[in-house]
Protein backbone atom coordinates (compact mmCIF):
# COMPACT_ATOMS: atom_id res chain seq x y z
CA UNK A 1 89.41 182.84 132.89
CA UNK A 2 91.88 185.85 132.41
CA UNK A 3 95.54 186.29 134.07
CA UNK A 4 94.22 188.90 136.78
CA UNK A 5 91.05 187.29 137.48
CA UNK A 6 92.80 183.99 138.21
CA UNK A 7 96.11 185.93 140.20
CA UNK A 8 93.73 187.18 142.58
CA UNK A 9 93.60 183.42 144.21
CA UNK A 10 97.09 182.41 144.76
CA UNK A 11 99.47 184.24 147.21
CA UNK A 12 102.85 184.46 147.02
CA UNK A 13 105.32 181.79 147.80
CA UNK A 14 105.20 177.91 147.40
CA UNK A 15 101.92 177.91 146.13
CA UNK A 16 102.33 180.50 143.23
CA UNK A 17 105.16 178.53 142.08
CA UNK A 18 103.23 174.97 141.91
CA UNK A 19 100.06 176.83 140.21
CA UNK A 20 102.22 179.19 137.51
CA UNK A 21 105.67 177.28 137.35
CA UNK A 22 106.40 180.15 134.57
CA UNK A 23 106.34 183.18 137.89
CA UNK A 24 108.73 181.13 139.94
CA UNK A 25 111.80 182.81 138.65
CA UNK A 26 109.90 186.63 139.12
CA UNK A 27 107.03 186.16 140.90
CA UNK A 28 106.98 189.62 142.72
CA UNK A 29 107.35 192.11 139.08
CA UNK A 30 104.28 190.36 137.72
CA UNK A 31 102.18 190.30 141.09
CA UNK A 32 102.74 193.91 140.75
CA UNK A 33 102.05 194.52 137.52
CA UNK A 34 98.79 192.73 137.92
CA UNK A 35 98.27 194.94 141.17
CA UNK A 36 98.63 198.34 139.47
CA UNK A 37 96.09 196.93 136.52
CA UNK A 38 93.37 196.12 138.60
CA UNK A 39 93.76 199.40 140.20
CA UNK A 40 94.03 201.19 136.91
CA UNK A 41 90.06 202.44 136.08
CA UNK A 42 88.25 200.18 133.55
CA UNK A 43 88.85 202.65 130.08
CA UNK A 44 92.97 202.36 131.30
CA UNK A 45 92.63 198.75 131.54
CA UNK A 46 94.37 196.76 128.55
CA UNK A 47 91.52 194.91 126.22
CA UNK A 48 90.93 191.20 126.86
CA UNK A 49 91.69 189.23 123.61
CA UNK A 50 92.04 185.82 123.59
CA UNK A 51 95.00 185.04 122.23
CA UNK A 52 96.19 181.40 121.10
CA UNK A 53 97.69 178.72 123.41
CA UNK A 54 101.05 177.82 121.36
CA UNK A 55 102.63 174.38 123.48
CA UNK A 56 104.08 170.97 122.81
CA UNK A 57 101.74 168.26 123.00
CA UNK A 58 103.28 165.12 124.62
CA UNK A 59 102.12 161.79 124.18
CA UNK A 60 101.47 159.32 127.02
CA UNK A 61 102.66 155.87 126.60
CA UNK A 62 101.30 152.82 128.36
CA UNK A 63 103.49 152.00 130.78
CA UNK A 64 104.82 148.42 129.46
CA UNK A 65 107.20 145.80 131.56
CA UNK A 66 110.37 144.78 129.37
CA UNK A 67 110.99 141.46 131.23
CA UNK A 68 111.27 137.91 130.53
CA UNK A 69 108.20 137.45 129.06
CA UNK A 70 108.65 140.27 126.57
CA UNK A 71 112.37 140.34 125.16
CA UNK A 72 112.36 136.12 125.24
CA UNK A 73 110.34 135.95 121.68
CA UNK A 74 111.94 139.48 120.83
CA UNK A 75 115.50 139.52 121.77
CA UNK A 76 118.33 137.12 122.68
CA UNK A 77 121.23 137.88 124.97
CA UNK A 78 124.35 138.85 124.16
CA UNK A 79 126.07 135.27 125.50
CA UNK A 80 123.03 133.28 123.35
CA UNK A 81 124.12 135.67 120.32
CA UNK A 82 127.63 134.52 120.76
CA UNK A 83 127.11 130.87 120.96
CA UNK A 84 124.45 130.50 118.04
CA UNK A 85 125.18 132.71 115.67
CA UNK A 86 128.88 133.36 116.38
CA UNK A 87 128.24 137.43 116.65
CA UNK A 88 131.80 138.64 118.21
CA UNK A 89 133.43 141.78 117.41
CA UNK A 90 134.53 141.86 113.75
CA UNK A 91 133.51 138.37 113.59
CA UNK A 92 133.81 138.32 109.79
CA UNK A 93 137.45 139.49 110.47
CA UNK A 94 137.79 136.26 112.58
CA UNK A 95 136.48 133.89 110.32
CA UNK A 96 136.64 135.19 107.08
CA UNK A 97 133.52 134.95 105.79
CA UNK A 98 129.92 134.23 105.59
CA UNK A 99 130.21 130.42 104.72
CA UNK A 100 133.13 129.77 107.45
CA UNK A 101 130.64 131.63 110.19
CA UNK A 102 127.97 128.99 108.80
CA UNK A 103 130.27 125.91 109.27
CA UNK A 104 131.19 127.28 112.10
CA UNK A 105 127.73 127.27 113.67
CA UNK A 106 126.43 123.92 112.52
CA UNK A 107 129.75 122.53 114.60
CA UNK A 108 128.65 124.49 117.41
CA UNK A 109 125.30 122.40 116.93
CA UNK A 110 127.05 119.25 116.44
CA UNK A 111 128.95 119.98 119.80
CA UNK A 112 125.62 121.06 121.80
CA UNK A 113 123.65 118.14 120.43
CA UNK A 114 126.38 115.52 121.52
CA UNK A 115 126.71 117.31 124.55
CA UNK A 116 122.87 116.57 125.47
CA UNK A 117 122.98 113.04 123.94
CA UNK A 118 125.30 112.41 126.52
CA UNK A 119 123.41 114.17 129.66
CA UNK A 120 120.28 112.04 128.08
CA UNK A 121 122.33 108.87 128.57
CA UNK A 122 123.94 109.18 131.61
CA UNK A 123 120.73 110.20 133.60
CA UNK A 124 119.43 106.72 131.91
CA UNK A 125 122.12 105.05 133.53
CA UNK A 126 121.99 107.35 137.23
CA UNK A 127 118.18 105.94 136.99
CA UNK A 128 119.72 102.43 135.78
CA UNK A 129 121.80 102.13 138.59
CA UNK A 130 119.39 103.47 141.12
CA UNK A 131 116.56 100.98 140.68
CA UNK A 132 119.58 98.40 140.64
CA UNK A 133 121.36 99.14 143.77
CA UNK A 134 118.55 100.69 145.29
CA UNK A 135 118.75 104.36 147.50
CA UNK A 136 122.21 104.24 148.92
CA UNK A 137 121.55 106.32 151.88
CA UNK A 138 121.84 104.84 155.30
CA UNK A 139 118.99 103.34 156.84
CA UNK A 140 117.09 105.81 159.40
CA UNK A 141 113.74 105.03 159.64
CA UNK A 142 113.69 102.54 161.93
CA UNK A 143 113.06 104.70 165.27
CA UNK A 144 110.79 106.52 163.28
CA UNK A 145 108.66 103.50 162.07
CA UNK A 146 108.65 102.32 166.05
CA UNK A 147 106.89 105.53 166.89
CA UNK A 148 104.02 106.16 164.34
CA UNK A 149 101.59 103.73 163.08
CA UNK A 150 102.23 99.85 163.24
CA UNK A 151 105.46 100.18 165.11
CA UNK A 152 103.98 101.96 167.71
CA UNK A 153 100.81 99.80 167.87
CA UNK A 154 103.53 96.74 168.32
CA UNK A 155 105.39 98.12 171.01
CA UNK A 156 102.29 99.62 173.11
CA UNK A 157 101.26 95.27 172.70
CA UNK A 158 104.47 94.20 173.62
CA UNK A 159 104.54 95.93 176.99
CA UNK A 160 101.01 95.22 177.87
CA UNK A 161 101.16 91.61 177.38
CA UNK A 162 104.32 90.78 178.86
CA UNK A 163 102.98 92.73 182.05
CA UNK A 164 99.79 90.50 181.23
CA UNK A 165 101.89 87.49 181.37
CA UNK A 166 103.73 88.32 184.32
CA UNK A 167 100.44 88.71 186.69
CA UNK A 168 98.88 85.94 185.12
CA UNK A 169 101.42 83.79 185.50
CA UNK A 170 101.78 84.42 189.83
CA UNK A 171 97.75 83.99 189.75
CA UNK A 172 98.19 80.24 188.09
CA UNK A 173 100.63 79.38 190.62
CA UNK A 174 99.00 81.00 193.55
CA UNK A 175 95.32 79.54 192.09
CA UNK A 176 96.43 76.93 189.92
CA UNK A 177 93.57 77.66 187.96
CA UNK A 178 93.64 75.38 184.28
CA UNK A 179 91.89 78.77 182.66
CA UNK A 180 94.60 81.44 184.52
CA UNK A 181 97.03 79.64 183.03
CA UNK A 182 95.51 79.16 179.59
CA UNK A 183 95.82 83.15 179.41
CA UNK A 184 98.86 83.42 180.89
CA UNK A 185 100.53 81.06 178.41
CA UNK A 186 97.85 83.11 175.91
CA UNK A 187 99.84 86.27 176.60
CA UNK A 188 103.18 84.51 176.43
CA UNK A 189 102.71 83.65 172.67
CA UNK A 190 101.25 87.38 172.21
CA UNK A 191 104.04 89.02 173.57
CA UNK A 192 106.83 86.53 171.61
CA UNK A 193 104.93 86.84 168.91
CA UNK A 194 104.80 90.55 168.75
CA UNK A 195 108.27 90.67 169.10
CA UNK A 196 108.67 88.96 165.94
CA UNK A 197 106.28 91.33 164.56
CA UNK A 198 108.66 94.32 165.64
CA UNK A 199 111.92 92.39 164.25
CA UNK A 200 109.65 92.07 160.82
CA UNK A 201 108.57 95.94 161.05
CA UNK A 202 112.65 96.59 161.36
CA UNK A 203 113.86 94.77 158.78
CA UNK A 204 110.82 95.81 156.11
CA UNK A 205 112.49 99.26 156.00
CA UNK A 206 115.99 98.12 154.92
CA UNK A 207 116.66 99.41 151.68
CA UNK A 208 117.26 97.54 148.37
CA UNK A 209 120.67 95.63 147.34
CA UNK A 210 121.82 93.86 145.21
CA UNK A 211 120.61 90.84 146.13
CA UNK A 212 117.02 91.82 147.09
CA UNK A 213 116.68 94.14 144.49
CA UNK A 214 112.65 95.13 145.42
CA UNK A 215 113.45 95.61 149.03
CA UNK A 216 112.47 93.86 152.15
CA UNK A 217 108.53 95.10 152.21
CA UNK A 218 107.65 91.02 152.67
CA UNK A 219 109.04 91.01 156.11
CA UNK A 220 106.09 91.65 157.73
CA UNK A 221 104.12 89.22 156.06
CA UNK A 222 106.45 87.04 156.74
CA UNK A 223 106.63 87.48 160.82
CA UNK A 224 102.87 87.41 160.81
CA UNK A 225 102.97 83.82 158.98
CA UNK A 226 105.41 82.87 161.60
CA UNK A 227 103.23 84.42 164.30
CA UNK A 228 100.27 82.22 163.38
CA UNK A 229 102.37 79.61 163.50
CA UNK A 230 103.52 79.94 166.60
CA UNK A 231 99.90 81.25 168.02
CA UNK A 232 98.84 77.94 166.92
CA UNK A 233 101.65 76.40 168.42
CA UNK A 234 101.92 77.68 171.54
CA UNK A 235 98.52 79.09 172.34
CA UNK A 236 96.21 76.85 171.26
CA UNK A 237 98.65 73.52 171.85
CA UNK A 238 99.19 74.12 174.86
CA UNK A 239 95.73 75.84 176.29
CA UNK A 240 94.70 71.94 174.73
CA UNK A 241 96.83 70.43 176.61
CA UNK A 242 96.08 71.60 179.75
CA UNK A 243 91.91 71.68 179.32
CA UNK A 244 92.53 68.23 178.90
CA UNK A 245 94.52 67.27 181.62
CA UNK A 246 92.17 69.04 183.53
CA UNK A 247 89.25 67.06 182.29
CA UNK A 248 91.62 63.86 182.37
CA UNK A 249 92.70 64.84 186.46
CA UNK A 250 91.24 67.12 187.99
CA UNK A 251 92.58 69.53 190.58
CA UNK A 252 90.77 71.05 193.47
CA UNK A 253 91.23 74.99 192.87
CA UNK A 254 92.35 77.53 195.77
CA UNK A 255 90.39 80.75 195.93
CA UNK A 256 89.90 82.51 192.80
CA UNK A 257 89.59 85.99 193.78
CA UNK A 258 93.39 87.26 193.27
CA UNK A 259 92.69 85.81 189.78
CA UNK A 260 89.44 87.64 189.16
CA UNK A 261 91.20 90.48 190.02
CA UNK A 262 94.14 89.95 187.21
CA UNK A 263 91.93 89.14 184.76
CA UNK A 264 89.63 92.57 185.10
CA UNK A 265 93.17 94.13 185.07
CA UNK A 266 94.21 92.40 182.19
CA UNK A 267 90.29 92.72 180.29
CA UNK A 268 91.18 96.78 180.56
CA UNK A 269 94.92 96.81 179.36
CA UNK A 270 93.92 94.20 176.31
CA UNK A 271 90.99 96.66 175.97
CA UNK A 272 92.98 99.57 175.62
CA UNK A 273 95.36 97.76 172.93
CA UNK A 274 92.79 97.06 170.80
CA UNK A 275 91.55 100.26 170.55
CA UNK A 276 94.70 101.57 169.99
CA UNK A 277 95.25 98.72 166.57
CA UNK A 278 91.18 99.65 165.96
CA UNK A 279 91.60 103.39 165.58
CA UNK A 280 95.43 102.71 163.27
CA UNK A 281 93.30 100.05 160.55
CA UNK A 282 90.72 102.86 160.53
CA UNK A 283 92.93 105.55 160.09
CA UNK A 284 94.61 103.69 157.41
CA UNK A 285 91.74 102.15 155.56
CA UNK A 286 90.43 105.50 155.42
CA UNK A 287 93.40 106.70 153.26
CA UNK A 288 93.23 103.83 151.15
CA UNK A 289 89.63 104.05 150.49
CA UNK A 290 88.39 100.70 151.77
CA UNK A 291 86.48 99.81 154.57
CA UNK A 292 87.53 98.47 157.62
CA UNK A 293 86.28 94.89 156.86
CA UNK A 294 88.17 95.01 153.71
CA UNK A 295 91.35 96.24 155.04
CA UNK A 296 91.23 93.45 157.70
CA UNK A 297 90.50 91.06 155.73
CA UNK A 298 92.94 92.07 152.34
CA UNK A 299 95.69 92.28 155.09
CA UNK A 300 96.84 95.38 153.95
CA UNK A 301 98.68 95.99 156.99
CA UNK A 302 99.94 92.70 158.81
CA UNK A 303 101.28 93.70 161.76
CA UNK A 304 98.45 95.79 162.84
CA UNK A 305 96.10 92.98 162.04
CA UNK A 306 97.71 90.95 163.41
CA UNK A 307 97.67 93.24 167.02
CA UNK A 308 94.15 93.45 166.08
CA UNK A 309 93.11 89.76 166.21
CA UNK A 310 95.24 88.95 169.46
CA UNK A 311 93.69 91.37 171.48
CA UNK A 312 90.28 90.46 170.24
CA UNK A 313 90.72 87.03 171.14
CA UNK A 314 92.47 88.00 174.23
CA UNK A 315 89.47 89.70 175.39
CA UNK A 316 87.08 87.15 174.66
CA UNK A 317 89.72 84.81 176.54
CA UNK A 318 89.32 87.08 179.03
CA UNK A 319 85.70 86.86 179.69
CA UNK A 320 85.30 83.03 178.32
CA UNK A 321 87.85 82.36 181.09
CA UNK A 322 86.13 84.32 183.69
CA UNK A 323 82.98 82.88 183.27
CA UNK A 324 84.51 79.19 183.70
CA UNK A 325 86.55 79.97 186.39
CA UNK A 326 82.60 81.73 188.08
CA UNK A 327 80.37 78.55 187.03
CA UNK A 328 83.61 76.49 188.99
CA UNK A 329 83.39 78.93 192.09
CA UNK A 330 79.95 78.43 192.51
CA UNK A 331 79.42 74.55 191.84
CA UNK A 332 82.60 73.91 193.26
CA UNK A 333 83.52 71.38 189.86
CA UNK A 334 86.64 71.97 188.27
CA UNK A 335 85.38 70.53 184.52
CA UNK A 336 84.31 74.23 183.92
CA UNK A 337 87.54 75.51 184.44
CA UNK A 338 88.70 73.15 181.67
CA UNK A 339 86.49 73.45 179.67
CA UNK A 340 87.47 77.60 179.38
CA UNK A 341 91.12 76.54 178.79
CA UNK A 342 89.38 74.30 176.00
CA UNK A 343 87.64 77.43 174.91
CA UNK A 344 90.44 79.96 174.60
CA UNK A 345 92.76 77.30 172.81
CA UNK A 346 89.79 76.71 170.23
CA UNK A 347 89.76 80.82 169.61
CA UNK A 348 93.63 81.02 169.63
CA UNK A 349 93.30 78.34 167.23
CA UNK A 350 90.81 80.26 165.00
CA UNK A 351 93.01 83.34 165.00
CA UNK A 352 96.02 81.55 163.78
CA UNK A 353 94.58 79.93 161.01
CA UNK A 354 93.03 83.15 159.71
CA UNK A 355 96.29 84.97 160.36
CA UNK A 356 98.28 81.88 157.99
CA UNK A 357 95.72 82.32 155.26
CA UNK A 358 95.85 86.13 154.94
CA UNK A 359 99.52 86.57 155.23
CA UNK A 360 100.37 83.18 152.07
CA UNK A 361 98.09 84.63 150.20
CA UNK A 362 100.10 88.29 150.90
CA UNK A 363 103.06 86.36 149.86
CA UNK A 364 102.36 84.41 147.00
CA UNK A 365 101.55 88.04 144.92
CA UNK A 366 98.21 89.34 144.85
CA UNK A 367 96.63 91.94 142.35
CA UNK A 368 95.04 95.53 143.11
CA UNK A 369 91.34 96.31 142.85
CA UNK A 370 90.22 95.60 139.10
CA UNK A 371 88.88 99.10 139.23
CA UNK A 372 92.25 100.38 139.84
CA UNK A 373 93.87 98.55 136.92
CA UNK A 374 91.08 100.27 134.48
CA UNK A 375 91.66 103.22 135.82
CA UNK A 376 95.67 102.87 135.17
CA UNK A 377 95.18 101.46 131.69
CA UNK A 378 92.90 103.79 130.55
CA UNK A 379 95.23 106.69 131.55
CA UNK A 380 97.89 105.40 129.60
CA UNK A 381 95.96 104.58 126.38
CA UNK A 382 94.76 108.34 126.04
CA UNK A 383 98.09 109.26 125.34
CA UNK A 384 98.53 109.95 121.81
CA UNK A 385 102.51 108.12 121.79
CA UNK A 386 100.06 105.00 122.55
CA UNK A 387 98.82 102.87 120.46
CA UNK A 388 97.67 99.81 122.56
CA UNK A 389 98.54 98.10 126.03
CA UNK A 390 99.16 94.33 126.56
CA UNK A 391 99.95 92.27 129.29
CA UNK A 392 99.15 94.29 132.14
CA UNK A 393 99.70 93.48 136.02
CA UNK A 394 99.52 95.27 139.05
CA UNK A 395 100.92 93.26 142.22
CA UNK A 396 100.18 94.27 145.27
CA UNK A 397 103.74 94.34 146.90
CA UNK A 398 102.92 95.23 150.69
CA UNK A 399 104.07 98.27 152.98
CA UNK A 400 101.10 100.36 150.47
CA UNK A 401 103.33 99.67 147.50
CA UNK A 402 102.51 98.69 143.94
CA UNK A 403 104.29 97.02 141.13
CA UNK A 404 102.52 97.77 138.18
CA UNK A 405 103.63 96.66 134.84
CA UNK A 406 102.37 96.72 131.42
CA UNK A 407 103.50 96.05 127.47
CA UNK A 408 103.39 99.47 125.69
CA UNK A 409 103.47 99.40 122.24
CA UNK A 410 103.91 102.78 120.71
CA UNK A 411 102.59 104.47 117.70
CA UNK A 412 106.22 104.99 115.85
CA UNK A 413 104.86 107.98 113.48
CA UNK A 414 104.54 109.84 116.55
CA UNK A 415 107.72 109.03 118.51
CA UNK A 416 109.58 109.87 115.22
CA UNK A 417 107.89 113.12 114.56
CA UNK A 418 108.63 113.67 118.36
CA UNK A 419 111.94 113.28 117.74
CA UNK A 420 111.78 115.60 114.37
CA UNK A 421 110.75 118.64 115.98
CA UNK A 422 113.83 118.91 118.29
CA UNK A 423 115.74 118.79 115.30
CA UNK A 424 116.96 121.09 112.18
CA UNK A 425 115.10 119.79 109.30
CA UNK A 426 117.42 122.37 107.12
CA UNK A 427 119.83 120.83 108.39
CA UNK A 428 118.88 117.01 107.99
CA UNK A 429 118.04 117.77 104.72
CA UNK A 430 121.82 118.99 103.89
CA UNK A 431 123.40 116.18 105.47
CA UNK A 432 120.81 113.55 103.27
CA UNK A 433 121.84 115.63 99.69
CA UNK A 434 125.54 115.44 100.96
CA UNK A 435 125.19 111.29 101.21
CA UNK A 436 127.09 109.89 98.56
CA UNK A 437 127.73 106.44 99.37
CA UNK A 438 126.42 103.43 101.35
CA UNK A 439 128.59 104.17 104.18
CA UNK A 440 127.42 107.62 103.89
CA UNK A 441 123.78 106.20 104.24
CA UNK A 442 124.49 103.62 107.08
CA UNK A 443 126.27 106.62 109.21
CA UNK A 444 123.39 108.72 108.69
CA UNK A 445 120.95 106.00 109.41
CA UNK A 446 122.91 104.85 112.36
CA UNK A 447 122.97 108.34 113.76
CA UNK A 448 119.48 109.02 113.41
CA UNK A 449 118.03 106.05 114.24
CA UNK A 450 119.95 105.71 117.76
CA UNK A 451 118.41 109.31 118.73
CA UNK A 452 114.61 107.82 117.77
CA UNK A 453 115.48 104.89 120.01
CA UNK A 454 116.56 107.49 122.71
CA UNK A 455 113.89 109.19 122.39
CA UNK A 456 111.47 106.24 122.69
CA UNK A 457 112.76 105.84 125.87
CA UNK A 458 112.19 109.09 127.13
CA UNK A 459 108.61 108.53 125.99
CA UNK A 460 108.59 105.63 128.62
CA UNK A 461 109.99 107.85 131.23
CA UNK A 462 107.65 110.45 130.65
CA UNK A 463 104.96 107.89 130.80
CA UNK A 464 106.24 106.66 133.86
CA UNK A 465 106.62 110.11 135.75
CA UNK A 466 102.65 110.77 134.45
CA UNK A 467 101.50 108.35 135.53
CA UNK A 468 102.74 108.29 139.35
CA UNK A 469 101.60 111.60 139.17
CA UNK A 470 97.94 111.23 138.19
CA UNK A 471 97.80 108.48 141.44
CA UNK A 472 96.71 111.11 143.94
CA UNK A 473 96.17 108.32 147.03
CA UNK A 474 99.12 107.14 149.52
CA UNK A 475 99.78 104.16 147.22
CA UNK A 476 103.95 104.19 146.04
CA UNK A 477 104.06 102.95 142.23
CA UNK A 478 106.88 100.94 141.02
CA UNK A 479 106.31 101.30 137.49
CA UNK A 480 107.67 98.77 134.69
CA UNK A 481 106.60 99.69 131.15
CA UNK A 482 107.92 97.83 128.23
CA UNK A 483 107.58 99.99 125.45
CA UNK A 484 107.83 98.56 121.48
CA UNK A 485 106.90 100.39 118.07
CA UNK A 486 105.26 99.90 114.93
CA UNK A 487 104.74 102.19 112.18
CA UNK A 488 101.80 101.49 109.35
C-alpha cells in the first residue's frame, strides 16, 4: 500500500503521530505535499516504484527472572566471595601471593568447620539438658485441662453427685429407707472419689524434674487405683453393711414417695453424666482408632472411665433401688428394701474391681498394638543408614503418650561416606601426605574419627525427628534409639 493511499486514513493530530512516528516532528508540510499530489492529474503524478525497506532488525529476548534460583548455581555474592576465596581489593597486595591466599583460605575452613562442630555440640547438649530437666516453663495447663475433655467430664460429676448426695441423704433420714441410703452413701464415694480423680488430672500435667524425669502422666492411673479402692471401700462396704442389718433388724419404712421423687431426679442428672463421659471415650477412641469397647477396656483414658463406670452403676443403682424400695411399698416387707442395698453394694463392688485391674495393669507398663510396633520397625529399617533393629519396645506411658525404644545398629560404610561428602577430600588428602609421624597419624585419626562419631549421632537425631513425623495420629512419641556400627 503506497504513502498517499494509506495518508488518506489518518487525520491530523494524536493519531498521525502514533501511526507515522516519523511525521510527528512536520506533520502539516507532508500532509500537504501529499494533498497537492493527489490533486496533480495522473501523467503529473510521480511513478510508484517500490523501493527497499532499509531498518534495524531487533531481537526479542525471553523475558528471564535473575533471582535466587538462577544466580545461586551461577554466581556468589560479594560477602561469600570475600569469606571463601579471600577476593578483597588488591588482595594479592595484601597477602602476597597465590600460596599465602591458599593458606589463608584453608584457615578460614579450619575456623568455619570448628565453628559448626561447636553449634553441632552444643545443640546436643540444649537437647541433653532438655530431656533431663524437662520444659522449664511454668505450669499453665491446669485450668485448661479442667475445661476440655476429662477435666471437664470430672468436674460436671463432681457437682452432680455431691447435689446427688445431698438429696439423698435428707430422703434416708426423712424415709429411712436401707436402699436411699445405699445411694446416698453410693454418691458419697462418687463424689470423693472424683475429687481424687481431679487432684490426679492436676498433678498429671506437671512438668518433668529432676527427680521424675518422664513426668507425672501416671497420676491418673494412680487416683483411679485409689478410687477403686475406696469404691470398694466405701460403696460396696458399707451398702453391705446396711442390707444386712436390714435383713438382720428390720425397720418399718415411712412413706416412700419424697424418695421416689429423688431418685427420678437423681436417674436424670446420673443420666446426663454419663452421656457426657459416653460422647468424651467416643470422641477419643475415634482419634485413636479403636473402638469404644477397646478404649474402655485398654483404659486409655482413666479418669473418664472411670466417670463412665460410676454413673453406669449409679443408674442401675438407681433403678435396682427403686424397684426394691416398689416391691416393699406394695407388700409392705422391708427384706426387699435390703435386699436392693445388697444389690447396689454387689455392683459397686463389680465396678471397683474392674477399675483396680485396668488401672495395675496401666501401671505396671503395658505395650502398644503389635501392629503399631511393625509398622514403627519397618519404617526405620528402610532407611539405608540401617542395617538391622534389636531389642525393640514400645510402652504405653498414659496421657496418649509413647515410649518407644529400639537398638539401632548402623551400617558404618554409610555413616562414614555421610560424613565424607560434607568434607574436602582435596583437602583430607593433603593433610594424610603431610602425616609424618605417629603423632601425626593419631591427631589425624583422632580428629576424624570424633566428627564420624558426631555424625552418627546426628543420624540418630534425624531418625528420631522422621520418625515422629511419619506418626500422623494424636499419639506423642518419646523416642530412645541406641544407635551402634559395624563396617564389613
Amino acid at each position: 500500500m503506497s504513502v498517499s493511499s494509506r495518508i488518506q486514513c489518518v487525520s491530523p493530530g494524536l493519531a498521525t503521530e502514533r501511526m507515522f512516528p516519523c511525521l510527528a516532528h512536520r506533520p502539516w508540510q507532508v500532509l500537504c505535499r501529499v494533498y497537492l499530489q493527489q490533486r496533480a492529474p495522473l501523467s503529473q503524478r510521480p511513478s510508484k516504484i517500490a523501493k527497499p525497506c532499509f531498518g534495524k532488525v531487533r531481537a526479542v529476548l525471553k523475558k528471564r527472572e535473575y533471582g535466587t534460583k538462577y544466580t545461586q548455581n551461577n554466581f556468589i555474592t560479594t560477602v561469600r566471595a570475600m569469606n571463601e576465596f579471600c577476593l578483597k581489593p588488591r588482595a594479592l597486595d595484601v597477602w602476597g601471593s597465590q600460596e599465602a591466599l591458599a593458606r589463608e583460605r584453608n584457615l578460614r575452613k579450619e575456623v568455619e568447620k570448628e565453628y559448626q562442630e561447636n553449634i553441632f555440640r552444643n545443640q546436643k547438649l540444649l537437647k541433653e539438658y532438655k530431656d533431663f530437666w524437662g520444659n522449664t516453663k511454668p505450669r499453665s495447663r491446669t485450668r485448661a485441662t479442667f475445661l476440655q475433655g476429662p477435666g471437664k467430664v470430672v468436674m460436671v460429676a463432681i457437682c452432680i453427685n455431691g447435689l446427688n448426695f445431698f438429696f439423698k441423704l435428707l430422703a434416708w433420714v426423712y424415709t429411712g429407707s436401707a436402699s436411699m441410703f445405699s445411694e446416698a452413701i453410693h454418691s458419697l464415694a462418687d463424689t470423693c472419689n472424683q475429687a481424687l480423680l481431679a487432684l490426679g488430672i492436676s498433678q498429671s500435667v506437671r512438668n518433668p524434674d529432676a527427680v521424675h524425669p518422664y513426668g507425672f502422666s501416671n497420676m491418673r492411673y494412680i487416683a483411679s487405683l485409689i478410687s477403686g479402692v475406696g469404691i470398694f471401700m466405701m460403696g460396696a462396704g458399707l451398702s453391705w453393711y446396711h442390707g444386712i442389718m436390714g435383713l438382720l433388724h428390720p425397720q418399718p419404712i415411712e412413706s416412700l414417695l419424697w424418695a421416689y421423687c429423688i431418685l427420678a431426679g437423681s436417674l436424670v442428672s446420673e443420666g446426663a453424666t454419663l452421656l457426657v463421659a459416653i460422647n468424651e471415650i467416643k470422641k477419643s477412641a475415634h482419634e485413636q482408632g479403636l473402638s469404644f469397647y477397646e478404649y474402655v477396656m485398654q483404659s486409655r483414658d482413666p479418669s473418664t472411665n472411670v466417670v463412665l463406670l460410676e454413673d453406669a452403676a449409679a443408674v442401675l443403682g438407681v433403678v435396682l433401688a427403686a424397684g426394691c424400695m416398689g416391691l416393699t411399698s406394695l407388700t409392705g416387707n422391708p427384706y426387699y428394701d435390703s435386699l436392693g442395698s445388697l444389690g447396689v453394694g454387689t455392683l459397686l463392688g463389680t465396678v471397683s474391681a474392674f477399675l483396680i485391674y485396668t488401672n495395675t495393669e496401666a501401671l505396671l507398663g503395658r505395650s502398644i498394638q503389635a501392629e503399631h510396633v511393625q509398622k514403627l520397625t519397618e519404617f526405620l529399617e528402610s532407611d539405608p543408614a540401617v542395617r538391622a533393629i534389636h531389642d525393640v519396645k514400645a510402652t504405653d506411658m498414659g496421657l496418649s503418650k509413647v515410649r518407644f525404644k529400639a537398638e539401632v545398629d548402623f551400617d558404618g560404610r554409610v555413616v562414614t561416606r555421610s560424613y565424607l561428602e560434607k568434607q574436602d577430600i582435596e583437602q583430607i588428602l593433603n593433610d594424610i601426605q603431610q602425616v609424618k609421624t605417629p603423632e601425626e597419624l593419631e591427631n589425624f585419626m583422632l580428629k576424624h574419627g570424633e566428627n564420624i562419631i558426631d555424625t552418627l549421632g546426628a543420624e540418630v537425631d534425624r531418625l528420631e525427628k522422621e520418625l515422629k513425623v511419619s506418626e500422623k495420629t494424636t499419639l506423642r512419641f518419646l523416642i530412645d534409639v541406641y544407635g551402634s556400627m559395624k563396617t564389613l
